[in-house]
PDB file of N, CA and C in Angstrom:
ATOM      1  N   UNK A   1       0.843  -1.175   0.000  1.00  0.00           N
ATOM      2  CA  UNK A   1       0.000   0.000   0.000  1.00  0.00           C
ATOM      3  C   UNK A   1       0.885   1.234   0.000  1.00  0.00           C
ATOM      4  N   UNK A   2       0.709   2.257  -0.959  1.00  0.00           N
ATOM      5  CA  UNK A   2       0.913   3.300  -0.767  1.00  0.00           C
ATOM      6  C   UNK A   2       1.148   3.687   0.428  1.00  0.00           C
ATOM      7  N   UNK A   3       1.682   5.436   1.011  1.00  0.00           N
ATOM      8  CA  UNK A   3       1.847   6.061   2.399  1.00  0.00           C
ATOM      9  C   UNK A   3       0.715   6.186   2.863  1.00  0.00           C
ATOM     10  N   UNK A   4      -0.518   6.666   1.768  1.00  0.00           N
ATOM     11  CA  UNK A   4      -1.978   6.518   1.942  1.00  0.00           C
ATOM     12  C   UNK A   4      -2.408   6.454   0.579  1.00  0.00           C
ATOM     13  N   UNK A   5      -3.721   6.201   0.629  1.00  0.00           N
ATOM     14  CA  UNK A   5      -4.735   6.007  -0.581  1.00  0.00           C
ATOM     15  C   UNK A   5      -5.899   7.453  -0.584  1.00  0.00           C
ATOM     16  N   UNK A   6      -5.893   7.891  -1.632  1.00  0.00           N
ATOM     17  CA  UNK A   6      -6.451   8.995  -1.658  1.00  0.00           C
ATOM     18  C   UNK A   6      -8.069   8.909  -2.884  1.00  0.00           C
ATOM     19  N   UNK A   7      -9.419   8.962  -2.560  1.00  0.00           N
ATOM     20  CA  UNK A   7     -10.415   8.640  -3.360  1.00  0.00           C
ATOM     21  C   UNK A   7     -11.094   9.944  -3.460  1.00  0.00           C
ATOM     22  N   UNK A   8     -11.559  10.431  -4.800  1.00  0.00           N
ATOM     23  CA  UNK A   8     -12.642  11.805  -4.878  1.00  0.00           C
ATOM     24  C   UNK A   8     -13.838  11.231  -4.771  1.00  0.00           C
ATOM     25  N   UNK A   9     -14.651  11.490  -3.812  1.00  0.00           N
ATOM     26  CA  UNK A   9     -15.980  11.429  -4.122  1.00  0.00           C
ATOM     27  C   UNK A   9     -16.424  13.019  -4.543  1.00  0.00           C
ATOM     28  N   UNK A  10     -17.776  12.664  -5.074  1.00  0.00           N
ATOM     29  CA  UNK A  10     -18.601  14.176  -5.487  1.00  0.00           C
ATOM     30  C   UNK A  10     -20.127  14.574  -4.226  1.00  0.00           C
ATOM     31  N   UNK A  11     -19.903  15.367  -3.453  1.00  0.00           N
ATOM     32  CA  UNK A  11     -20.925  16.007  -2.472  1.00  0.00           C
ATOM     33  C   UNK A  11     -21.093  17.023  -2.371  1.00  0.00           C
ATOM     34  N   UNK A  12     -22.230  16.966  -3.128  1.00  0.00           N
ATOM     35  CA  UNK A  12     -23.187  18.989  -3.134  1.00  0.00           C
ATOM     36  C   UNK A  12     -22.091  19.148  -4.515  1.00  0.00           C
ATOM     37  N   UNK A  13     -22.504  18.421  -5.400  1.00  0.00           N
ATOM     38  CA  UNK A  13     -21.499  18.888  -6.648  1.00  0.00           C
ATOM     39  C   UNK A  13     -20.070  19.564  -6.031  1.00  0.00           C
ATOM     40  N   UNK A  14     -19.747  19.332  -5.169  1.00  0.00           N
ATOM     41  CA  UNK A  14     -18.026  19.411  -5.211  1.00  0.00           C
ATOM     42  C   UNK A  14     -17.288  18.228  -5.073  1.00  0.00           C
ATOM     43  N   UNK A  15     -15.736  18.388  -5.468  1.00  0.00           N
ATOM     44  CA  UNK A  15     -15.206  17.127  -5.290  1.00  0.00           C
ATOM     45  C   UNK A  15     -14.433  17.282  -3.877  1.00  0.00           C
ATOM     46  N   UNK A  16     -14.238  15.625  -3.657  1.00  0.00           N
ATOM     47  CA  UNK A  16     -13.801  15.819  -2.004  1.00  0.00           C
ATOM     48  C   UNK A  16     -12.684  14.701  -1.998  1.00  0.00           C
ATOM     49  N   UNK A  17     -11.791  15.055  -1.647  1.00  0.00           N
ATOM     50  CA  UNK A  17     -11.248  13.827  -1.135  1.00  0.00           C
ATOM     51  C   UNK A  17     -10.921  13.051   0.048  1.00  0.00           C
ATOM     52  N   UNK A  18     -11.066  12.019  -0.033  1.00  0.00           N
ATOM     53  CA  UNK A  18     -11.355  11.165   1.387  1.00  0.00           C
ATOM     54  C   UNK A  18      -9.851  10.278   1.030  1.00  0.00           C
ATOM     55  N   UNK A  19      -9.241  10.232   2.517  1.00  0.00           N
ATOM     56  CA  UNK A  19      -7.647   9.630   2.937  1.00  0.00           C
ATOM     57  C   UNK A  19      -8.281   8.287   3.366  1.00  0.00           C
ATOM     58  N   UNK A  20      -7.180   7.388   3.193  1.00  0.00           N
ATOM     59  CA  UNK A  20      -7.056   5.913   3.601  1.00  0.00           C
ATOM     60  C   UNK A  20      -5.625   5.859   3.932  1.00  0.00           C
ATOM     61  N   UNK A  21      -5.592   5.271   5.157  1.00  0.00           N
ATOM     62  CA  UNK A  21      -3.921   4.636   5.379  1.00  0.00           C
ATOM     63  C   UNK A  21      -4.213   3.610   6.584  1.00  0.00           C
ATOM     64  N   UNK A  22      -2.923   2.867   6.619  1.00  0.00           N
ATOM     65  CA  UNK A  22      -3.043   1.849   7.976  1.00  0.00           C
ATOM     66  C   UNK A  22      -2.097   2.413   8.799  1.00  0.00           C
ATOM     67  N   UNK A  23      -2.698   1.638   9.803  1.00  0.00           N
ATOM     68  CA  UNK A  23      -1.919   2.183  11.056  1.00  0.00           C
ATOM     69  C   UNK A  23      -1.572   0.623  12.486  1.00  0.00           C
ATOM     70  N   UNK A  24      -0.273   1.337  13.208  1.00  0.00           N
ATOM     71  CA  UNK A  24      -0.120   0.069  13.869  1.00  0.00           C
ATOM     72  C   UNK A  24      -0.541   0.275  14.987  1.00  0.00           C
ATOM     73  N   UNK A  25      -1.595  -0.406  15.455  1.00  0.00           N
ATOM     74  CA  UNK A  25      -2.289   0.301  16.624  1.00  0.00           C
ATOM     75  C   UNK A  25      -0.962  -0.177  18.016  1.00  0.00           C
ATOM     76  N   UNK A  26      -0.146  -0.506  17.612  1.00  0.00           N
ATOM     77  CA  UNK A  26       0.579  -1.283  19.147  1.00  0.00           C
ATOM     78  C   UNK A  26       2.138  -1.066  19.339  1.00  0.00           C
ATOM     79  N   UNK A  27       2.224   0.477  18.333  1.00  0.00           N
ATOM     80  CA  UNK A  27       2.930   1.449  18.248  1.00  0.00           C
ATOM     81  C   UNK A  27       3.008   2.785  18.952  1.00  0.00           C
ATOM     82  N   UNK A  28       3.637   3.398  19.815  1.00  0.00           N
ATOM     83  CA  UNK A  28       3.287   4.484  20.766  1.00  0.00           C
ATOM     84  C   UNK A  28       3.197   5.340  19.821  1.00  0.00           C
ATOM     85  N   UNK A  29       4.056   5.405  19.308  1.00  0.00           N
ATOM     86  CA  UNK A  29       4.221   6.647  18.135  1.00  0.00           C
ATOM     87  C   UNK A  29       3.235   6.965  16.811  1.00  0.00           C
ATOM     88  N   UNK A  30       2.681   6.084  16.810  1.00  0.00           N
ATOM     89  CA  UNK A  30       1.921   6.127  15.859  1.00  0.00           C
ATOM     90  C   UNK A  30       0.588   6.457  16.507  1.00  0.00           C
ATOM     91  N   UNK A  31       0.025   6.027  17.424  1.00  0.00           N
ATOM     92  CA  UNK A  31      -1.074   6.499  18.482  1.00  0.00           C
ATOM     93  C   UNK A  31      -1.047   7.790  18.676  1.00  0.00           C
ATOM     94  N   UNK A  32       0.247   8.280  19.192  1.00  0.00           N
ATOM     95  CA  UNK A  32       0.353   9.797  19.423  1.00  0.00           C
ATOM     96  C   UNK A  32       0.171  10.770  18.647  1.00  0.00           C
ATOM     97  N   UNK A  33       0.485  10.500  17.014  1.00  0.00           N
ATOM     98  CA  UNK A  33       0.405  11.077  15.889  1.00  0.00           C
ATOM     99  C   UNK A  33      -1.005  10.836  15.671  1.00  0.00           C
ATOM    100  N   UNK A  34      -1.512   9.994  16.101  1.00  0.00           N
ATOM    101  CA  UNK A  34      -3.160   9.724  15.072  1.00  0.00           C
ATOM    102  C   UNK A  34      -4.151  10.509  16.337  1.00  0.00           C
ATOM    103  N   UNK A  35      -3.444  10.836  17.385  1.00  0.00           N
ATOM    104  CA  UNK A  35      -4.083  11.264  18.654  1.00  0.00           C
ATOM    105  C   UNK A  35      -4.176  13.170  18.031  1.00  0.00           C
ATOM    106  N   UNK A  36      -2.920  13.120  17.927  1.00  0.00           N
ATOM    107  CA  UNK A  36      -2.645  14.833  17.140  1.00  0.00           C
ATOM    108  C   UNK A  36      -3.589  15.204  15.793  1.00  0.00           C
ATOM    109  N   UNK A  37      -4.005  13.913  14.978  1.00  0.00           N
ATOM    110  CA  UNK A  37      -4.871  13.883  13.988  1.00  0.00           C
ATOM    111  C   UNK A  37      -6.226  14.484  14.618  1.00  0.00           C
ATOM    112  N   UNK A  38      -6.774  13.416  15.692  1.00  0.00           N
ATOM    113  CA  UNK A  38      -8.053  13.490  16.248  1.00  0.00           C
ATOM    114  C   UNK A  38      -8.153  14.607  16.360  1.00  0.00           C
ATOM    115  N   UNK A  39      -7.413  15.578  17.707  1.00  0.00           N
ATOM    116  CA  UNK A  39      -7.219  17.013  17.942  1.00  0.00           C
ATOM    117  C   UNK A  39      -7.465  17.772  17.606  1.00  0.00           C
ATOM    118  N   UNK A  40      -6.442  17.652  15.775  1.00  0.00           N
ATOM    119  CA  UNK A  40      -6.941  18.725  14.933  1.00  0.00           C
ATOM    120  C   UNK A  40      -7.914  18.797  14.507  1.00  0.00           C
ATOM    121  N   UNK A  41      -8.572  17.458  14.519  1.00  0.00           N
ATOM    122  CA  UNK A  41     -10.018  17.628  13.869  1.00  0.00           C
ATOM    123  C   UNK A  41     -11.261  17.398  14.284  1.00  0.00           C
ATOM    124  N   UNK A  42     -10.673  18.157  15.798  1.00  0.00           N
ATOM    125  CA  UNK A  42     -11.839  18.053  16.527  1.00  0.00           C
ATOM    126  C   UNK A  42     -12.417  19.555  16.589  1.00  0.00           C
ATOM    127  N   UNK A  43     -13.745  19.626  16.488  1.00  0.00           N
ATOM    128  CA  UNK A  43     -14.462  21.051  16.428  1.00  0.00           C
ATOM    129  C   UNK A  43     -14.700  20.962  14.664  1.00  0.00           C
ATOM    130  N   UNK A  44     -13.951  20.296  13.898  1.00  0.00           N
ATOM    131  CA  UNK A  44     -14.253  20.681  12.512  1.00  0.00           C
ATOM    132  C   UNK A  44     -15.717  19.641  11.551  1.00  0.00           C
ATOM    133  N   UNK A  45     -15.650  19.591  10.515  1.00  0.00           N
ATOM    134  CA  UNK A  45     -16.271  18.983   9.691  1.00  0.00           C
ATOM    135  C   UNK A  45     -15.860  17.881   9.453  1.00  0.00           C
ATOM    136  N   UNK A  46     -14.827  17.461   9.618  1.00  0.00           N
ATOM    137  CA  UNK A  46     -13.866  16.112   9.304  1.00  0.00           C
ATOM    138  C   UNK A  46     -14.091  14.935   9.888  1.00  0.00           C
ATOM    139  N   UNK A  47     -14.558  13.802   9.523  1.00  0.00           N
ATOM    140  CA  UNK A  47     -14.577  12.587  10.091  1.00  0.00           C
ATOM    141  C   UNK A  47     -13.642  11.912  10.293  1.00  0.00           C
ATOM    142  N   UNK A  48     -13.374  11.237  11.196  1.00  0.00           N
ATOM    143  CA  UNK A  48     -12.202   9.929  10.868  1.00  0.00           C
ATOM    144  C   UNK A  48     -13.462   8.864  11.444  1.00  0.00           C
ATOM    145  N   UNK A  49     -12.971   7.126  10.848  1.00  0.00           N
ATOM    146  CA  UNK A  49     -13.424   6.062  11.034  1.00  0.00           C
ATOM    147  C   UNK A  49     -12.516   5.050  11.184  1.00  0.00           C
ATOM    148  N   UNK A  50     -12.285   4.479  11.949  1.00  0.00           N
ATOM    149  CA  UNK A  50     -11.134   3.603  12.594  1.00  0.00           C
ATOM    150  C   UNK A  50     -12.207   2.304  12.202  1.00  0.00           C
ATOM    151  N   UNK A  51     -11.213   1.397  11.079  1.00  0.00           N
ATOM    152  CA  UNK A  51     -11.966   0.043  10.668  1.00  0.00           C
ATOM    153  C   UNK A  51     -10.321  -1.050  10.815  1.00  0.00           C
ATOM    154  N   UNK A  52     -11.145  -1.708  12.069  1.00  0.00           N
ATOM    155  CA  UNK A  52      -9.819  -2.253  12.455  1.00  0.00           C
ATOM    156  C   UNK A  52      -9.222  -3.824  11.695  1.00  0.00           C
ATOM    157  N   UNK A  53      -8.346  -3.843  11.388  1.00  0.00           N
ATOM    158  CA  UNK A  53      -8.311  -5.489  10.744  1.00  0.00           C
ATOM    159  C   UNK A  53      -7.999  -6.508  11.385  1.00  0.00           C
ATOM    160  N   UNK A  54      -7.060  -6.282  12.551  1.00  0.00           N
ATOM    161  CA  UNK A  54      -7.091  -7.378  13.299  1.00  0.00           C
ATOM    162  C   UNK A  54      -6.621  -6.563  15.038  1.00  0.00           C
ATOM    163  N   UNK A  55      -6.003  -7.025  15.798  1.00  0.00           N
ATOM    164  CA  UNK A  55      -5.763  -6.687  17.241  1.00  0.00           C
ATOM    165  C   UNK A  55      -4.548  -5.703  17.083  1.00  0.00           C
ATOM    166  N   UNK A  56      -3.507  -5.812  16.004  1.00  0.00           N
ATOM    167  CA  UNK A  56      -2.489  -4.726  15.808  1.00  0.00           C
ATOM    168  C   UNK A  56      -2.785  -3.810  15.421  1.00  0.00           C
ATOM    169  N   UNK A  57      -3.438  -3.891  13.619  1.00  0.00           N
ATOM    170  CA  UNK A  57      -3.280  -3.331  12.610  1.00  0.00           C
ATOM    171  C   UNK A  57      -5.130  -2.064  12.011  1.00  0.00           C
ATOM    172  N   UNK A  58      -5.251  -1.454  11.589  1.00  0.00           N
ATOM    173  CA  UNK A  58      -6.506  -0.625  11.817  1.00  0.00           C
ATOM    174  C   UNK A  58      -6.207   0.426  10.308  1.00  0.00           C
ATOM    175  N   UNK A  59      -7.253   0.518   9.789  1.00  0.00           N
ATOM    176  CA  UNK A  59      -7.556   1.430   8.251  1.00  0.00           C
ATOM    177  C   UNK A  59      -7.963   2.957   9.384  1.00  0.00           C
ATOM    178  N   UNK A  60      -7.247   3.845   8.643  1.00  0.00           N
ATOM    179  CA  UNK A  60      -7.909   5.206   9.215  1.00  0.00           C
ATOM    180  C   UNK A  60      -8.560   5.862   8.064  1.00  0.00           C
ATOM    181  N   UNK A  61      -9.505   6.002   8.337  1.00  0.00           N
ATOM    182  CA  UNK A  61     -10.532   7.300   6.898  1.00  0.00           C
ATOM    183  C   UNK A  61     -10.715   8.268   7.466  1.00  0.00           C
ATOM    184  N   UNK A  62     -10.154   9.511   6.744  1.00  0.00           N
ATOM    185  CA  UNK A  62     -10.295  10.548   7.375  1.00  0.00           C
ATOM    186  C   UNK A  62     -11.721  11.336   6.075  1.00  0.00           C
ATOM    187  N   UNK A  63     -12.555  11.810   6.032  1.00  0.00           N
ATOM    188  CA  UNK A  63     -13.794  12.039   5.226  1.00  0.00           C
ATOM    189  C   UNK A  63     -14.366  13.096   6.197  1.00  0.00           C
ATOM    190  N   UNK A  64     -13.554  14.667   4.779  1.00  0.00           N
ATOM    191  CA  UNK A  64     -13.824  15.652   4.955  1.00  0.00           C
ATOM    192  C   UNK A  64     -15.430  16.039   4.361  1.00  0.00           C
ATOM    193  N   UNK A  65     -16.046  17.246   4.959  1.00  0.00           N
ATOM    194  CA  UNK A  65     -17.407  17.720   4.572  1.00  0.00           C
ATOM    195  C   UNK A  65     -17.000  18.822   3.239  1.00  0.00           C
ATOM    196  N   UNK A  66     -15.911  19.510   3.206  1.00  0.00           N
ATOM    197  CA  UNK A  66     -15.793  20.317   2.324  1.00  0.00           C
ATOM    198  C   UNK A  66     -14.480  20.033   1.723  1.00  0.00           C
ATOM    199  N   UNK A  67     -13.464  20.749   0.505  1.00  0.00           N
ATOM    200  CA  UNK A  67     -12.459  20.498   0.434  1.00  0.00           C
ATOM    201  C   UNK A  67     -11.105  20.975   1.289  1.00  0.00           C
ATOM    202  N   UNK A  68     -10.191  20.176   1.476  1.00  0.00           N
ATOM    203  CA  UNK A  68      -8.969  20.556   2.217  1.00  0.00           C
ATOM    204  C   UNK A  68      -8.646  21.710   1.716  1.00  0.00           C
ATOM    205  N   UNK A  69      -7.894  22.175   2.894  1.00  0.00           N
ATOM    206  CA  UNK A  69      -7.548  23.622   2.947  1.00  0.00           C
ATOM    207  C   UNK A  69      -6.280  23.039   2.686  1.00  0.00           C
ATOM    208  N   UNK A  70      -4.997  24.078   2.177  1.00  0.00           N
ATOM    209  CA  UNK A  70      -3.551  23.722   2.070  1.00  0.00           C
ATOM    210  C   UNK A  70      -3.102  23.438   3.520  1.00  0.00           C
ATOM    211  N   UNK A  71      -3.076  24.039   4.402  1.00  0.00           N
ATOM    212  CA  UNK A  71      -2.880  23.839   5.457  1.00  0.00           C
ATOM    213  C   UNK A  71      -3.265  22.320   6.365  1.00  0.00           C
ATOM    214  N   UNK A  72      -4.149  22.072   6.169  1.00  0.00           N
ATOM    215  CA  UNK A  72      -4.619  20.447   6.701  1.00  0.00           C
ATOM    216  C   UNK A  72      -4.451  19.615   6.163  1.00  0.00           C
ATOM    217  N   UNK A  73      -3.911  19.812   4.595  1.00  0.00           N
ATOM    218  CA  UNK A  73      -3.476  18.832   3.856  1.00  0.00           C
ATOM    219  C   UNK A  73      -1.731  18.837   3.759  1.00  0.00           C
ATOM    220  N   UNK A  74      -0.930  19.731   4.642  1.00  0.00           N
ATOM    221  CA  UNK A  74      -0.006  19.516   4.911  1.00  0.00           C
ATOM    222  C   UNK A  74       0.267  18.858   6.282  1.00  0.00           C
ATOM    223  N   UNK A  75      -0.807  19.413   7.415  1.00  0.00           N
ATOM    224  CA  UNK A  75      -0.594  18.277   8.648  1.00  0.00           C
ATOM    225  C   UNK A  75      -0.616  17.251   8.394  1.00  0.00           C
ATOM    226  N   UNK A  76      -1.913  16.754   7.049  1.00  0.00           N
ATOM    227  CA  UNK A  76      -2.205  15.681   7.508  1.00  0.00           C
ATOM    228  C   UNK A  76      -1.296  14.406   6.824  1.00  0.00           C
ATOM    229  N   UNK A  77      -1.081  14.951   5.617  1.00  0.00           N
ATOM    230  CA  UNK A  77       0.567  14.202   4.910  1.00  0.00           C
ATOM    231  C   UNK A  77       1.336  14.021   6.056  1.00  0.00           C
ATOM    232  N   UNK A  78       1.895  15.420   6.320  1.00  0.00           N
ATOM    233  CA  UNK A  78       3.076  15.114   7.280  1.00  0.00           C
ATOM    234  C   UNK A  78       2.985  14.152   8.614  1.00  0.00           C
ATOM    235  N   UNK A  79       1.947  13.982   8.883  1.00  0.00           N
ATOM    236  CA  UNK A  79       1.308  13.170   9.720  1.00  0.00           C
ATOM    237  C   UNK A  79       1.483  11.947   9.257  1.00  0.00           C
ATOM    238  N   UNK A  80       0.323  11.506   8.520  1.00  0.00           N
ATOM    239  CA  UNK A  80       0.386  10.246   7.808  1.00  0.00           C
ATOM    240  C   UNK A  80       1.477   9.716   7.561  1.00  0.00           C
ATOM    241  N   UNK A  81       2.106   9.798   6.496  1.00  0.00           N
ATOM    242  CA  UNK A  81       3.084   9.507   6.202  1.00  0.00           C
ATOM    243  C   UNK A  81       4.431   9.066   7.146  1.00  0.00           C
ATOM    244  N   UNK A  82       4.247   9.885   8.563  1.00  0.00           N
ATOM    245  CA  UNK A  82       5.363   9.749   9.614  1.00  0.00           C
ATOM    246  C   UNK A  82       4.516   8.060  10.397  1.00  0.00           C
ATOM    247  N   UNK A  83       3.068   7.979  10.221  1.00  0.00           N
ATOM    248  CA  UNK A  83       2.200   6.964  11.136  1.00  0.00           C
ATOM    249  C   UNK A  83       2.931   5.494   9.932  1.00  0.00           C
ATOM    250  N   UNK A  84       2.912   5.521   8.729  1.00  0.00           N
ATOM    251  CA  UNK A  84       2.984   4.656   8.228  1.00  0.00           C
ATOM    252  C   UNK A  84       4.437   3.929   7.601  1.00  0.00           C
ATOM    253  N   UNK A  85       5.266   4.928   7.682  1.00  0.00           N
ATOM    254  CA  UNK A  85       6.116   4.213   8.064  1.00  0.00           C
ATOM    255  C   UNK A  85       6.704   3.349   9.386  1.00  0.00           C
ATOM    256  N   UNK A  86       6.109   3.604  10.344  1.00  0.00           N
ATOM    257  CA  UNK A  86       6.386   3.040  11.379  1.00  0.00           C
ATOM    258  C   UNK A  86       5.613   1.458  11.326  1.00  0.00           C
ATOM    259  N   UNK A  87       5.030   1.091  10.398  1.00  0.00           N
ATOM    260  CA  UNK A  87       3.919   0.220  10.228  1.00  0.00           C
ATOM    261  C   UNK A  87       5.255  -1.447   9.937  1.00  0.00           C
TER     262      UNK A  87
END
């Protein structure tokens, strides 16, 4: 898998994109980073959905209401990307 998987859906005729990546749930570091995820996107429009695959390992979807701002789409790379290599 890719660092993440990235899909457009179309809502209210705009396009959106919704993140996919795995994560190791039995990793400190990677918890802490996906904890800093939650944080930021708490108070906002942004969903995350934790679909777990087994007792380690867990899909994160993050499924925004509007499109990313430059700014959240640089946390959230820089983020990601630091969660999945640790995988």
């Amino acid at each position: 898998m890719e660092k993440f998987e990235m899909e457009t859906l179309e809502i209210k005729g705009e396009k959106i994109e919704t993140w996919k990546f795995k994560i190791n749930t039995d990793n400190k570091t990677s918890i802490k980073l996906l904890k800093e995820i939650v944080d930021y996107i708490n108070g906002t429009n942004i969903k995350l959905v934790i679909d777990p695959i087994d007792k380690i390992f867990a899909y994160i979807y993050l499924y925004p209401q509007e499109i990313f701002t430059p700014p959240d789409r640089d946390f959230f790379i820089e983020r990601i990307n630091k969660i999945v290599e640790l995988i």
